[in-house]
Protein backbone atom coordinates (compact mmCIF):
# COMPACT_ATOMS: atom_id res chain seq x y z
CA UNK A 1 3.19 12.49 21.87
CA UNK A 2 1.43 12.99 18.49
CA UNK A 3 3.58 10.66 16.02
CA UNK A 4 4.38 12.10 12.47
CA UNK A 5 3.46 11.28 9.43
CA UNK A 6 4.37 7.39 8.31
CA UNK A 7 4.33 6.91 11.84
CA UNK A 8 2.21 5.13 14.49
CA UNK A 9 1.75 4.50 18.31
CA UNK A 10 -0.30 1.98 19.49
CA UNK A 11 0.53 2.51 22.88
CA UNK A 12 -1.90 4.71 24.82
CA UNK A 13 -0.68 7.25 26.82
CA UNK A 14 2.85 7.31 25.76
CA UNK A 15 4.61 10.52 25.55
CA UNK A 16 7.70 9.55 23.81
CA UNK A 17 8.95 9.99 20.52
CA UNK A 18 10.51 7.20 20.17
CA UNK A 19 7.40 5.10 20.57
CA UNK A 20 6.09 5.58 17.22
CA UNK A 21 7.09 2.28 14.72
CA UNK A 22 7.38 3.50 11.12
CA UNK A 23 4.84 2.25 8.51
CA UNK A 24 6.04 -0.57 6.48
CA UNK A 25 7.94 0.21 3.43
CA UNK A 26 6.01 2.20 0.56
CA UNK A 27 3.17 3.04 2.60
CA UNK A 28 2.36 6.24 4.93
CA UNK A 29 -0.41 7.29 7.52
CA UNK A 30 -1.45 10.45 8.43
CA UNK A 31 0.15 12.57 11.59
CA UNK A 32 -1.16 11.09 14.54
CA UNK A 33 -1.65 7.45 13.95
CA UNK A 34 -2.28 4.97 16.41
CA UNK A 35 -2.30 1.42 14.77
CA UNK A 36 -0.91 -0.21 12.06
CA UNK A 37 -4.11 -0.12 10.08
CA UNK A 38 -3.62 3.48 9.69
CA UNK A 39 -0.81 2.79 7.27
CA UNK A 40 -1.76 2.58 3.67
CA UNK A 41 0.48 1.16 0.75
CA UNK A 42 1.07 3.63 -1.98
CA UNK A 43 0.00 3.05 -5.90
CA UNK A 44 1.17 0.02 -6.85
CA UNK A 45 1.60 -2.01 -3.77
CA UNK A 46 -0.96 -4.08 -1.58
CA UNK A 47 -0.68 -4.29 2.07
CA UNK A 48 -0.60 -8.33 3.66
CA UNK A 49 0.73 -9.98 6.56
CA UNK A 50 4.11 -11.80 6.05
CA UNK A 51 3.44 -15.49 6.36
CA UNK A 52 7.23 -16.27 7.85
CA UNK A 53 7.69 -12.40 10.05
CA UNK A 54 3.89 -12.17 11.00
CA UNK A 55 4.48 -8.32 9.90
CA UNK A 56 2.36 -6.61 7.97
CA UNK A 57 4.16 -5.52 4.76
CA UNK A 58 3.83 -3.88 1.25
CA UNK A 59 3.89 -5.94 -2.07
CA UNK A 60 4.60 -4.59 -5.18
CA UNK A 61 1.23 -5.54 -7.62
CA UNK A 62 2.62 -8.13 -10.08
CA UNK A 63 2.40 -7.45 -14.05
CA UNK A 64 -1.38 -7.45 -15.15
CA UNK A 65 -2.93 -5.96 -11.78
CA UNK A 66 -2.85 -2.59 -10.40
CA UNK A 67 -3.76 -0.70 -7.28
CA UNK A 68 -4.49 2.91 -8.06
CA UNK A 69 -3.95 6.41 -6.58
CA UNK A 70 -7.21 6.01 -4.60
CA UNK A 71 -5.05 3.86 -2.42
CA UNK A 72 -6.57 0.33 -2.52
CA UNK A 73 -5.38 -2.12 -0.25
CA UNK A 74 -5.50 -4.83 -2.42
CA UNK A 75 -3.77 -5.33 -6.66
CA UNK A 76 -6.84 -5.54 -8.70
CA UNK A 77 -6.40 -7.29 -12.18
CA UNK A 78 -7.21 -5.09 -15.57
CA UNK A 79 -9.99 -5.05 -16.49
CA UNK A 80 -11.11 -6.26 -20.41
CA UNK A 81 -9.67 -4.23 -23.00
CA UNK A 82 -6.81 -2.76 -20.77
CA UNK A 83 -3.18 -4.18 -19.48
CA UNK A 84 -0.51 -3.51 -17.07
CA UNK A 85 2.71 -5.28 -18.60
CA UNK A 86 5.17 -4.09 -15.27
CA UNK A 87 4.59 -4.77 -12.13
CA UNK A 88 3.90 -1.68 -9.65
CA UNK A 89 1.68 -0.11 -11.75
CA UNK A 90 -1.48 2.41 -10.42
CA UNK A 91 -3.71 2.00 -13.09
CA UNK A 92 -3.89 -0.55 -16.80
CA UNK A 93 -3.61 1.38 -20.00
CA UNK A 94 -5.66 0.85 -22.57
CA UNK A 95 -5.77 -1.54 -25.65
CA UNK A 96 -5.01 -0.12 -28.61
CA UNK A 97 -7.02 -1.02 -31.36
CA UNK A 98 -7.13 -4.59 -32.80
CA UNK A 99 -5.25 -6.31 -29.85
CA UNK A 100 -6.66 -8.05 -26.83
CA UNK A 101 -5.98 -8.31 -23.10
């Protein structure tokens, strides 16, 4: 069985359905995935393995970091000249003129 979209099945040679496991939280793979790996956090989150679960999750990027639409799987911080005052955010805005990040 092919698994949909924000699905996966890492079991070869399964034809069941119900043998795809759903991508962690804000993240999604393409139709057809067969790891875990194939699931990629959306804009604004970074993918890491949960220290206490040992499940690979999606954080939300903290205030002054971003991960963008190109769908990095790490939060990057902004770069000089350019902020990101929430947390979640895809990309840092620019300075306006006469302040400083």
């Amino acid at each position: 069985t092919i698994c949909n979209a924000s699905t996966f099945n890492n079991v070869s040679g399964s034809m069941s359905e119900t043998a795809c496991i759903p991508c962690p939280n804000n993240s999604t793979s393409p139709t057809g995935s067969t790891h875990i790996t194939d699931c990629i956090c959306g804009p604004g989150f970074e993918i890491h393995q949960d220290a206490g679960t040992n499940n690979m999750i999606c954080s939300i990027c903290p205030a002054g970091t971003f991960s963008g639409v190109t769908v990095s799987p790490q939060c990057h911080a902004c770069a000089m000249g350019t902020f990101s005052n929430t947390s979640g955010a895809s990309a840092c805005a620019v300075c306006e003129a006469g302040q400083i990040s």
